[in-house]
PDB file of N, CA and C in Angstrom:
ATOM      1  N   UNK A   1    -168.574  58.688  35.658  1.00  0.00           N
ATOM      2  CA  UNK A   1    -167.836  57.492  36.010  1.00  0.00           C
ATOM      3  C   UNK A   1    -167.656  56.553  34.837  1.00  0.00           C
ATOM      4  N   UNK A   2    -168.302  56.781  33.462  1.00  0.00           N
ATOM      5  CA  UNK A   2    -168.250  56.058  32.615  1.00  0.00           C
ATOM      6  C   UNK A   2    -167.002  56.202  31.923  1.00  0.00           C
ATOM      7  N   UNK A   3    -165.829  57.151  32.461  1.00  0.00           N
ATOM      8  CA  UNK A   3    -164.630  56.715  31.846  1.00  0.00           C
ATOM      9  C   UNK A   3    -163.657  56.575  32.836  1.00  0.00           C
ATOM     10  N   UNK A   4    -163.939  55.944  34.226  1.00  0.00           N
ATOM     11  CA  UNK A   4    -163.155  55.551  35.171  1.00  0.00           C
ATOM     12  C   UNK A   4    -162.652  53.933  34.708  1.00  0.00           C
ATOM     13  N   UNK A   5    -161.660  53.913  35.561  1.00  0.00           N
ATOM     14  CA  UNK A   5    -161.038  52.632  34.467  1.00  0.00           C
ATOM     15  C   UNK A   5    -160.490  52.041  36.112  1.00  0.00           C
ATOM     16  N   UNK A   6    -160.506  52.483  37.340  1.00  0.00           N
ATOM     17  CA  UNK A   6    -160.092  51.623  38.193  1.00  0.00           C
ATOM     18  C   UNK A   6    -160.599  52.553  39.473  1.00  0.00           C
ATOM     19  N   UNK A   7    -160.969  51.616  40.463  1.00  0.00           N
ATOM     20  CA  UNK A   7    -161.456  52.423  41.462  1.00  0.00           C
ATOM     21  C   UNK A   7    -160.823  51.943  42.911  1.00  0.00           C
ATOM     22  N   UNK A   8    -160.906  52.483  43.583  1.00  0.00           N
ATOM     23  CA  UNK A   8    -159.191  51.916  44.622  1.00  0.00           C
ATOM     24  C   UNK A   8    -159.527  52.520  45.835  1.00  0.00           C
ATOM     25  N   UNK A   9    -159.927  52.234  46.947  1.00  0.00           N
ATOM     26  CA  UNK A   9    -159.840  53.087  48.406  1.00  0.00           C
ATOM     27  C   UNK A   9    -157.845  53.324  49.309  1.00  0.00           C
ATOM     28  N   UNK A  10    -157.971  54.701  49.805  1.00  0.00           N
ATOM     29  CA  UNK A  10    -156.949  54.763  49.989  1.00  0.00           C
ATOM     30  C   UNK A  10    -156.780  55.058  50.943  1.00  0.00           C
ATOM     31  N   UNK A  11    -155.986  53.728  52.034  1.00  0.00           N
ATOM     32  CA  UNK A  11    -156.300  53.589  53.446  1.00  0.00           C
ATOM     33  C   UNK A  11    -154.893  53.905  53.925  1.00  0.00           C
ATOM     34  N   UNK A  12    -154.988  55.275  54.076  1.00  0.00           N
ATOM     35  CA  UNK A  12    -153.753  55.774  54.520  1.00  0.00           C
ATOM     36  C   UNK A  12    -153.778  56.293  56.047  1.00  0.00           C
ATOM     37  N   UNK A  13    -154.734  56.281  56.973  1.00  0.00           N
ATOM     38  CA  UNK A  13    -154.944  56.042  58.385  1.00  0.00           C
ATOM     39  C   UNK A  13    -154.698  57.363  59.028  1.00  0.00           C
ATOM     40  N   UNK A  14    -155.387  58.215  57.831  1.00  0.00           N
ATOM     41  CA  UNK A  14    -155.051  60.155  58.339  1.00  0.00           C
ATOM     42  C   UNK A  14    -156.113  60.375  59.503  1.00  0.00           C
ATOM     43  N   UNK A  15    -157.473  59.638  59.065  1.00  0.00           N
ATOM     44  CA  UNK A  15    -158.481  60.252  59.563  1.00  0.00           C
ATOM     45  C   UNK A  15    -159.505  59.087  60.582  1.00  0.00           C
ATOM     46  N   UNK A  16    -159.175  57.823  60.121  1.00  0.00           N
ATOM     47  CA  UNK A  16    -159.551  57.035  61.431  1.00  0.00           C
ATOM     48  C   UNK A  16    -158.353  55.595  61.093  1.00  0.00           C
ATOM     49  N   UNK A  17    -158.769  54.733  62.621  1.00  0.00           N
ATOM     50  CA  UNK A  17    -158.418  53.818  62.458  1.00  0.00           C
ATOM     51  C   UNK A  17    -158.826  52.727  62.252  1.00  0.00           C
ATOM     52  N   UNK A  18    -158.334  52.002  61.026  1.00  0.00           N
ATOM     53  CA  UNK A  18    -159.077  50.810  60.648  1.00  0.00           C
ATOM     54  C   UNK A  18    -158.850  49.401  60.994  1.00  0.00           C
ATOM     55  N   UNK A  19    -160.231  49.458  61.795  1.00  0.00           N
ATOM     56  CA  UNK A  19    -160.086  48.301  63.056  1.00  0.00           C
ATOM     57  C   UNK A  19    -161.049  47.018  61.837  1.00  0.00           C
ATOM     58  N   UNK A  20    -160.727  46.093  62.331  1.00  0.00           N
ATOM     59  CA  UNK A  20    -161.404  44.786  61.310  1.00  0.00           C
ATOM     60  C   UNK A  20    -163.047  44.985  61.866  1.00  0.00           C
ATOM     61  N   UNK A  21    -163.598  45.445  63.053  1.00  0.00           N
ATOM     62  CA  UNK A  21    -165.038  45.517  62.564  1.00  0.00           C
ATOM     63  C   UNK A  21    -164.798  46.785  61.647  1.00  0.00           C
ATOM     64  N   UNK A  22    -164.473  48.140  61.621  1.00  0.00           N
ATOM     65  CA  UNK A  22    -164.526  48.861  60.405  1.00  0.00           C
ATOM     66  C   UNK A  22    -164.679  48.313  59.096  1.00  0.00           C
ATOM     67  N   UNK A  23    -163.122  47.529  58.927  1.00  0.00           N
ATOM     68  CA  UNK A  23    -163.258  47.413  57.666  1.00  0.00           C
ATOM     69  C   UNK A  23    -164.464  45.737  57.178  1.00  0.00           C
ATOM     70  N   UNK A  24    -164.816  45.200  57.572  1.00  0.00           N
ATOM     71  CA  UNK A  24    -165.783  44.327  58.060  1.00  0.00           C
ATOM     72  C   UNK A  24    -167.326  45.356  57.702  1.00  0.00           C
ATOM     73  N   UNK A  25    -167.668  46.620  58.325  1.00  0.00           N
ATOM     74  CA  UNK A  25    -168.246  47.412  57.685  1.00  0.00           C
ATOM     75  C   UNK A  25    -168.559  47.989  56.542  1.00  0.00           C
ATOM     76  N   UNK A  26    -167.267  47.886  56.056  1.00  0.00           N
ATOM     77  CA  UNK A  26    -166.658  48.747  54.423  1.00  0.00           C
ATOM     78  C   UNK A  26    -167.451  47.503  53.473  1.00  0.00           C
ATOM     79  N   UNK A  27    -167.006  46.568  54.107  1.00  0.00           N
ATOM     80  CA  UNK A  27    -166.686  45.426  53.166  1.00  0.00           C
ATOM     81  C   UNK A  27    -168.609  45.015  53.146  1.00  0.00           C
ATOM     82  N   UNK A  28    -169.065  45.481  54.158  1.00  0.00           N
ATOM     83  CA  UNK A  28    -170.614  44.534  54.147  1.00  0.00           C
ATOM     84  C   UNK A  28    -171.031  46.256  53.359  1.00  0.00           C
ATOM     85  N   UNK A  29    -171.434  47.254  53.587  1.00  0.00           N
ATOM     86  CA  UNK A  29    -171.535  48.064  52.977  1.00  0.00           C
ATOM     87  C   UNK A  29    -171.808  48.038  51.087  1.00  0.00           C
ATOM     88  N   UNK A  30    -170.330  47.977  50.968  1.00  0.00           N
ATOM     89  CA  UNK A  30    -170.056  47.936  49.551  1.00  0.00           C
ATOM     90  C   UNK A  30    -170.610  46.908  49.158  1.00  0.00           C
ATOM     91  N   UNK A  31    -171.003  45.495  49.622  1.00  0.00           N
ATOM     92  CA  UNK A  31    -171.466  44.475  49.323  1.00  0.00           C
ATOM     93  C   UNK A  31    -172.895  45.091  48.526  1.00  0.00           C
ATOM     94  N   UNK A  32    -173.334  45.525  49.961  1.00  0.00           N
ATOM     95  CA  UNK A  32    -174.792  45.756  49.869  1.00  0.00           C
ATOM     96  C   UNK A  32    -175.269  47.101  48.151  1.00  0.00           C
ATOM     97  N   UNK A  33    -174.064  47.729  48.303  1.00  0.00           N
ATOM     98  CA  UNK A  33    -174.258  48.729  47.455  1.00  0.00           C
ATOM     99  C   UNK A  33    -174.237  47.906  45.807  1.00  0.00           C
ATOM    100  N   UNK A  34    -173.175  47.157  45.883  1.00  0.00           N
ATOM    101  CA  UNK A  34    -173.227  46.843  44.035  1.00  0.00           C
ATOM    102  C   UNK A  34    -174.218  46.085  43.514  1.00  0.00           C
ATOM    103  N   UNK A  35    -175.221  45.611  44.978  1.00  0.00           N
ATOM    104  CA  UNK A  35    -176.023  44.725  44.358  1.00  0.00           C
ATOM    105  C   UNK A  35    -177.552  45.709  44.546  1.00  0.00           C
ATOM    106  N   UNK A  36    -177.638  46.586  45.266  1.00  0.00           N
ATOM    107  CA  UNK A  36    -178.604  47.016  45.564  1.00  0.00           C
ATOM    108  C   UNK A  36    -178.710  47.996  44.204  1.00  0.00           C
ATOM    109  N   UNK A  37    -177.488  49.125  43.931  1.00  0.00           N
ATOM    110  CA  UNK A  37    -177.522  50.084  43.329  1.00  0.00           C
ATOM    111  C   UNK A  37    -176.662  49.861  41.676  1.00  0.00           C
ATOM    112  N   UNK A  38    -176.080  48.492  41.666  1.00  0.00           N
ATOM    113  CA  UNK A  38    -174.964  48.212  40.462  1.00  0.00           C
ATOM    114  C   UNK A  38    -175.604  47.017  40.031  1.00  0.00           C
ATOM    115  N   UNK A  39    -176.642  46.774  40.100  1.00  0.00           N
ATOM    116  CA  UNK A  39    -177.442  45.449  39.452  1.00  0.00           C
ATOM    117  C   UNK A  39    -176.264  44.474  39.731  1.00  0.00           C
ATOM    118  N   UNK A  40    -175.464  43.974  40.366  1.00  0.00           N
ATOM    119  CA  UNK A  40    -174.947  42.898  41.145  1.00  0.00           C
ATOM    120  C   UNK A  40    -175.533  42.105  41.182  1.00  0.00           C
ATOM    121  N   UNK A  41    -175.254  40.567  40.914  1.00  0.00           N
ATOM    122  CA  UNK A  41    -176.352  39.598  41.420  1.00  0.00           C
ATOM    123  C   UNK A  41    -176.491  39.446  43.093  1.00  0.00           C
ATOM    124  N   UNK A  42    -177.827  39.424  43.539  1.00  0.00           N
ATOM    125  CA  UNK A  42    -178.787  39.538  44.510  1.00  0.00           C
ATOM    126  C   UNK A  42    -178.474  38.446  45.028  1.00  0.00           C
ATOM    127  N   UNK A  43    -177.865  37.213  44.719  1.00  0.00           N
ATOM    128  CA  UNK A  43    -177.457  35.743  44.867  1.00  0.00           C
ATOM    129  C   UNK A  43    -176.180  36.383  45.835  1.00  0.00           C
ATOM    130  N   UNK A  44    -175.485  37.647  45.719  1.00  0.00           N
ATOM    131  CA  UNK A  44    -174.086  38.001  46.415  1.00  0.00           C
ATOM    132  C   UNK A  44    -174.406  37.815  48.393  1.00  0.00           C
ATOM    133  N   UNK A  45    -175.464  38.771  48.169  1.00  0.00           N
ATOM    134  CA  UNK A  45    -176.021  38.772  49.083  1.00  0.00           C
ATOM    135  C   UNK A  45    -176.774  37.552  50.277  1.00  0.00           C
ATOM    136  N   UNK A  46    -177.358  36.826  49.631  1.00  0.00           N
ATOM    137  CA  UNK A  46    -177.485  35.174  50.268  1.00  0.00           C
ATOM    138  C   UNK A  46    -176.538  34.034  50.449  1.00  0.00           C
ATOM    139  N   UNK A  47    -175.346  34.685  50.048  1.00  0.00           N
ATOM    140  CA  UNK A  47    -174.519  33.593  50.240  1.00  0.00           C
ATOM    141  C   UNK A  47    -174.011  34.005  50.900  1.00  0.00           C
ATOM    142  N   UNK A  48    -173.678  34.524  51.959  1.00  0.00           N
ATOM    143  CA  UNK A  48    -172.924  34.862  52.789  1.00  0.00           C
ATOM    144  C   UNK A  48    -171.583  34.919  53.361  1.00  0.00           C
ATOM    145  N   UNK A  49    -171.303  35.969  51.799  1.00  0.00           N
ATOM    146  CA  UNK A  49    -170.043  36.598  51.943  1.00  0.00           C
ATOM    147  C   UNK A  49    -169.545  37.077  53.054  1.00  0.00           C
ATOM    148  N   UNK A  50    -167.977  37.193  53.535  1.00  0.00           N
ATOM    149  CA  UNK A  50    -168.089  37.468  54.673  1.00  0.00           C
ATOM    150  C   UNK A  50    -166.616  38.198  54.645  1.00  0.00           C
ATOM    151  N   UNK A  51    -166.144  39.313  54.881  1.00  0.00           N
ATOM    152  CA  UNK A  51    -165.054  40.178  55.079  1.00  0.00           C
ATOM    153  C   UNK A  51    -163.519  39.055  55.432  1.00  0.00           C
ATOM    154  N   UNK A  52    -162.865  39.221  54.908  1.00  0.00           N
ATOM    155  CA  UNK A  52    -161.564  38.032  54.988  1.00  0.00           C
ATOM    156  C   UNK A  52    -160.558  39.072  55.468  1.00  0.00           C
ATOM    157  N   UNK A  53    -159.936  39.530  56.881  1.00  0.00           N
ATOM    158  CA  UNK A  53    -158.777  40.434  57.268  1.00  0.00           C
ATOM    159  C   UNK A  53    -157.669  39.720  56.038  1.00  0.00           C
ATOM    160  N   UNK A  54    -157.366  38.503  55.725  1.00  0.00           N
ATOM    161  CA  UNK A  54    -156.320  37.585  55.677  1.00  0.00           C
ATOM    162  C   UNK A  54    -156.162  38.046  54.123  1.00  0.00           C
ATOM    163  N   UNK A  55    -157.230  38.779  53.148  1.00  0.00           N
ATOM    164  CA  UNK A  55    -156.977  38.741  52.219  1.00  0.00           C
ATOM    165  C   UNK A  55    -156.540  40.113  51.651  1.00  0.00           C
ATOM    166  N   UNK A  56    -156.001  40.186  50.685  1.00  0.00           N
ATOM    167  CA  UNK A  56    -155.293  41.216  50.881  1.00  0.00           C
ATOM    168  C   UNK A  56    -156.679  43.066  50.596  1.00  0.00           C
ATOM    169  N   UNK A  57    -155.977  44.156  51.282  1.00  0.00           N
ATOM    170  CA  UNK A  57    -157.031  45.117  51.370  1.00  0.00           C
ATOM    171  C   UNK A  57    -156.191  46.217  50.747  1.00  0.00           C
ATOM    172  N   UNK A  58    -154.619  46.496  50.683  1.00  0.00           N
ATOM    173  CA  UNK A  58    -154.365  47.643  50.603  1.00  0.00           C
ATOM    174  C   UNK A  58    -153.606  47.775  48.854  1.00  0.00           C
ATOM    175  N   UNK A  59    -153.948  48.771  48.115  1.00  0.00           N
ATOM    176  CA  UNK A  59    -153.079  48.774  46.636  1.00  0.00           C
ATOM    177  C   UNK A  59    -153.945  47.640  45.685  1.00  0.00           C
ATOM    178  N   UNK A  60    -155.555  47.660  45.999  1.00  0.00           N
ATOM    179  CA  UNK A  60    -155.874  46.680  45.385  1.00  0.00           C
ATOM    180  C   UNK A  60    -156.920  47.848  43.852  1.00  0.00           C
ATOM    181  N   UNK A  61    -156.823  47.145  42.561  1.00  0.00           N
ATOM    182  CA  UNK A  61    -157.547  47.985  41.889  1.00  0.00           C
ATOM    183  C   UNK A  61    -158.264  46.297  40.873  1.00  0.00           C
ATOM    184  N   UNK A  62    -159.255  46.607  40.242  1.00  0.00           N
ATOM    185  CA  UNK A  62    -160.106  46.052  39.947  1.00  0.00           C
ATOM    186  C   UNK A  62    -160.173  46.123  38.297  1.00  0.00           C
ATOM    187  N   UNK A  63    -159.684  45.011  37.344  1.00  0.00           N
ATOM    188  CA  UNK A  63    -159.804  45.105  35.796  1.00  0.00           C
ATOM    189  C   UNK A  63    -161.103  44.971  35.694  1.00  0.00           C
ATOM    190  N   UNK A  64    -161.489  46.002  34.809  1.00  0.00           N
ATOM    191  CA  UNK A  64    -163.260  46.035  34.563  1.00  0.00           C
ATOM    192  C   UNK A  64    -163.415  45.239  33.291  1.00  0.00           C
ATOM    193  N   UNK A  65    -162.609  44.655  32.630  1.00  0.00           N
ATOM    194  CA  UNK A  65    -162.951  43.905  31.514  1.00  0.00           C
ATOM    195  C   UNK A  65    -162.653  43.080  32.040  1.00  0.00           C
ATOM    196  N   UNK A  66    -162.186  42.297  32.887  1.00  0.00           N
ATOM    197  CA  UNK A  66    -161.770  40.551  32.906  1.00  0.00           C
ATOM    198  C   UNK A  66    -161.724  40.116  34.190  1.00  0.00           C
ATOM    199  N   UNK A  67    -162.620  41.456  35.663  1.00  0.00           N
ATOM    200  CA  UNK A  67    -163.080  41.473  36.858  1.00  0.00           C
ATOM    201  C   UNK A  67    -161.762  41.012  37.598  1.00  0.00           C
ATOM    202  N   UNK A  68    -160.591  40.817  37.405  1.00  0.00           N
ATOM    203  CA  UNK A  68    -159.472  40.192  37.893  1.00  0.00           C
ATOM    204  C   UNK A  68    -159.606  41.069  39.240  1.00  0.00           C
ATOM    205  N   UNK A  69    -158.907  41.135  40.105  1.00  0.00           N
ATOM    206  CA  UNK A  69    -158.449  41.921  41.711  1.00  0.00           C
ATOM    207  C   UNK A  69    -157.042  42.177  41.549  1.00  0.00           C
ATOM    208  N   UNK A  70    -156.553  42.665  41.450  1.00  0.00           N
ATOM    209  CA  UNK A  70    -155.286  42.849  41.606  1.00  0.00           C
ATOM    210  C   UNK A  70    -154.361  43.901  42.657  1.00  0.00           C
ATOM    211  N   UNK A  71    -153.795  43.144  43.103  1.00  0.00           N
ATOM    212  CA  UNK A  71    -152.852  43.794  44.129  1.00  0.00           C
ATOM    213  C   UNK A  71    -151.557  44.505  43.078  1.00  0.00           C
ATOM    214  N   UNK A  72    -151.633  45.761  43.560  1.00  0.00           N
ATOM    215  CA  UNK A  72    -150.453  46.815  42.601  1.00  0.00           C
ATOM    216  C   UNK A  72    -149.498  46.669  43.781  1.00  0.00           C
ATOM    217  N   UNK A  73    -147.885  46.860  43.201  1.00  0.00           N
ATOM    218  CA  UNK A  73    -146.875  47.299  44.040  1.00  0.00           C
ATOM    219  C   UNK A  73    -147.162  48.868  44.435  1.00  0.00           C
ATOM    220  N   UNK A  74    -145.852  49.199  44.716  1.00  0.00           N
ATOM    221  CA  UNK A  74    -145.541  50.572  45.086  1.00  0.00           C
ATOM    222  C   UNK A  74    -145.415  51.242  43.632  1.00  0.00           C
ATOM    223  N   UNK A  75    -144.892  50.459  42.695  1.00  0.00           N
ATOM    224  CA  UNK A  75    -144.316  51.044  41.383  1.00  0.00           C
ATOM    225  C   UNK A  75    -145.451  51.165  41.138  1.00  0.00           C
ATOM    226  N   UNK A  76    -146.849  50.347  40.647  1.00  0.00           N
ATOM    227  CA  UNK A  76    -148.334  50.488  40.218  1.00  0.00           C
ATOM    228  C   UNK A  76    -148.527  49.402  39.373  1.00  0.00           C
ATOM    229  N   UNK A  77    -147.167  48.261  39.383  1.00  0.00           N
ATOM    230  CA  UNK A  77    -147.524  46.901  38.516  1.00  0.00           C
ATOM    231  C   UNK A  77    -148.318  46.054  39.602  1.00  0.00           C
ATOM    232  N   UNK A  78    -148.873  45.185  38.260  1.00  0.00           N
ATOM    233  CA  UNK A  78    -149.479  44.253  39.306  1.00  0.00           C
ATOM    234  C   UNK A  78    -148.633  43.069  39.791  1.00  0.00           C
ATOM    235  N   UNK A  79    -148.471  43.153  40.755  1.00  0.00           N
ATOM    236  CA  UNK A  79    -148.019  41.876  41.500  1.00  0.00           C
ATOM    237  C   UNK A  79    -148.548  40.653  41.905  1.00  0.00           C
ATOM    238  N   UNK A  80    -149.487  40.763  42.156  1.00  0.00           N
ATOM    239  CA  UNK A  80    -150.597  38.948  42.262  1.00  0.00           C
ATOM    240  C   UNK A  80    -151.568  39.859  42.089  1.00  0.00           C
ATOM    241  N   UNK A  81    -152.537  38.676  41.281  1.00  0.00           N
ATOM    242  CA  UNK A  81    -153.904  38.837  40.530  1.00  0.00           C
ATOM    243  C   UNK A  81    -154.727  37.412  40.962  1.00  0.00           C
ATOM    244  N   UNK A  82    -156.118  37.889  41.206  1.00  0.00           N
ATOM    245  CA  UNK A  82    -156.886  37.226  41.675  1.00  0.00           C
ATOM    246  C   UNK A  82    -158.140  36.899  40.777  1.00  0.00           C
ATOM    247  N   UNK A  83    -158.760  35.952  39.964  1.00  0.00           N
ATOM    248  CA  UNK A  83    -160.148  35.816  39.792  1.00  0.00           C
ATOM    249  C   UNK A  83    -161.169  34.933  40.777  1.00  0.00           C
ATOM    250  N   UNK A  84    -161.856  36.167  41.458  1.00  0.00           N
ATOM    251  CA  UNK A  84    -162.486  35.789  42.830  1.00  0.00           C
ATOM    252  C   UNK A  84    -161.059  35.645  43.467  1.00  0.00           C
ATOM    253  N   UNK A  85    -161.083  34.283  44.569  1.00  0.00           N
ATOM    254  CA  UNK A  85    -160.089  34.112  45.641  1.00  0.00           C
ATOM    255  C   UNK A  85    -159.513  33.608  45.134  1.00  0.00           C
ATOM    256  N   UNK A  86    -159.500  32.809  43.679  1.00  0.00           N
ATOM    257  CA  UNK A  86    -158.429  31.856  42.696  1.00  0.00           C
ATOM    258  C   UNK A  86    -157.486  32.820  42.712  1.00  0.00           C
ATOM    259  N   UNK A  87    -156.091  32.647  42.942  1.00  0.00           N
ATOM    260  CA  UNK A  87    -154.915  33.114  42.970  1.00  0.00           C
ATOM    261  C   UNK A  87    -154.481  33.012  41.056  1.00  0.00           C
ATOM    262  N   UNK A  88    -154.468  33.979  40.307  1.00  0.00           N
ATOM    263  CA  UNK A  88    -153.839  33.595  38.817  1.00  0.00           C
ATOM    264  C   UNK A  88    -151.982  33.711  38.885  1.00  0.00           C
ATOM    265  N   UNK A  89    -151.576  32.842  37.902  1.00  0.00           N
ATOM    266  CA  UNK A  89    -149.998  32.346  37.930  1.00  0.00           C
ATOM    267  C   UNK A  89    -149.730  33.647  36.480  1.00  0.00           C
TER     268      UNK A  89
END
């Protein structure tokens, strides 16, 4: 994985359906994983993050140098970029 450069779930709805406790699951899950197993700060966990339906979930990939979120189009540009929930212009 040390030359993965973006990591992306791909919720294309072949094999279940993703109901908001699911993804509410995904989302507490993965929480638990980057801090348990990715030295994450442990602080993620006490603050009580909490799964947002409202924010965006699908075409999202992750800059590992500058942690941005970014929502890709269909083409694979980025279209809105996020640091944390700060919306970047």
């Amino acid at each position: 994985l040390g030359k993965v450069d973006t990591v992306g779930f791909d919720y294309d709805y072949t094999l279940v359906t993703y109901t908001n406790e699911l993804l509410e699951l995904i989302y507490d899950m993965a929480l638990k994983r980057l801090v348990e197993e990715k030295q994450y700060p442990c602080e993620m966990l006490e603050a009580g993050l909490k799964f947002d339906p409202k924010f965006s979930i699908r075409g999202l990939a992750v800059d590992r140098e500058t942690g941005w979120i970014c929502h890709l189009s269909y083409t694979h540009k980025v279209a809105v970029a996020w640091e944390g929930r700060t919306k970047l212009s």
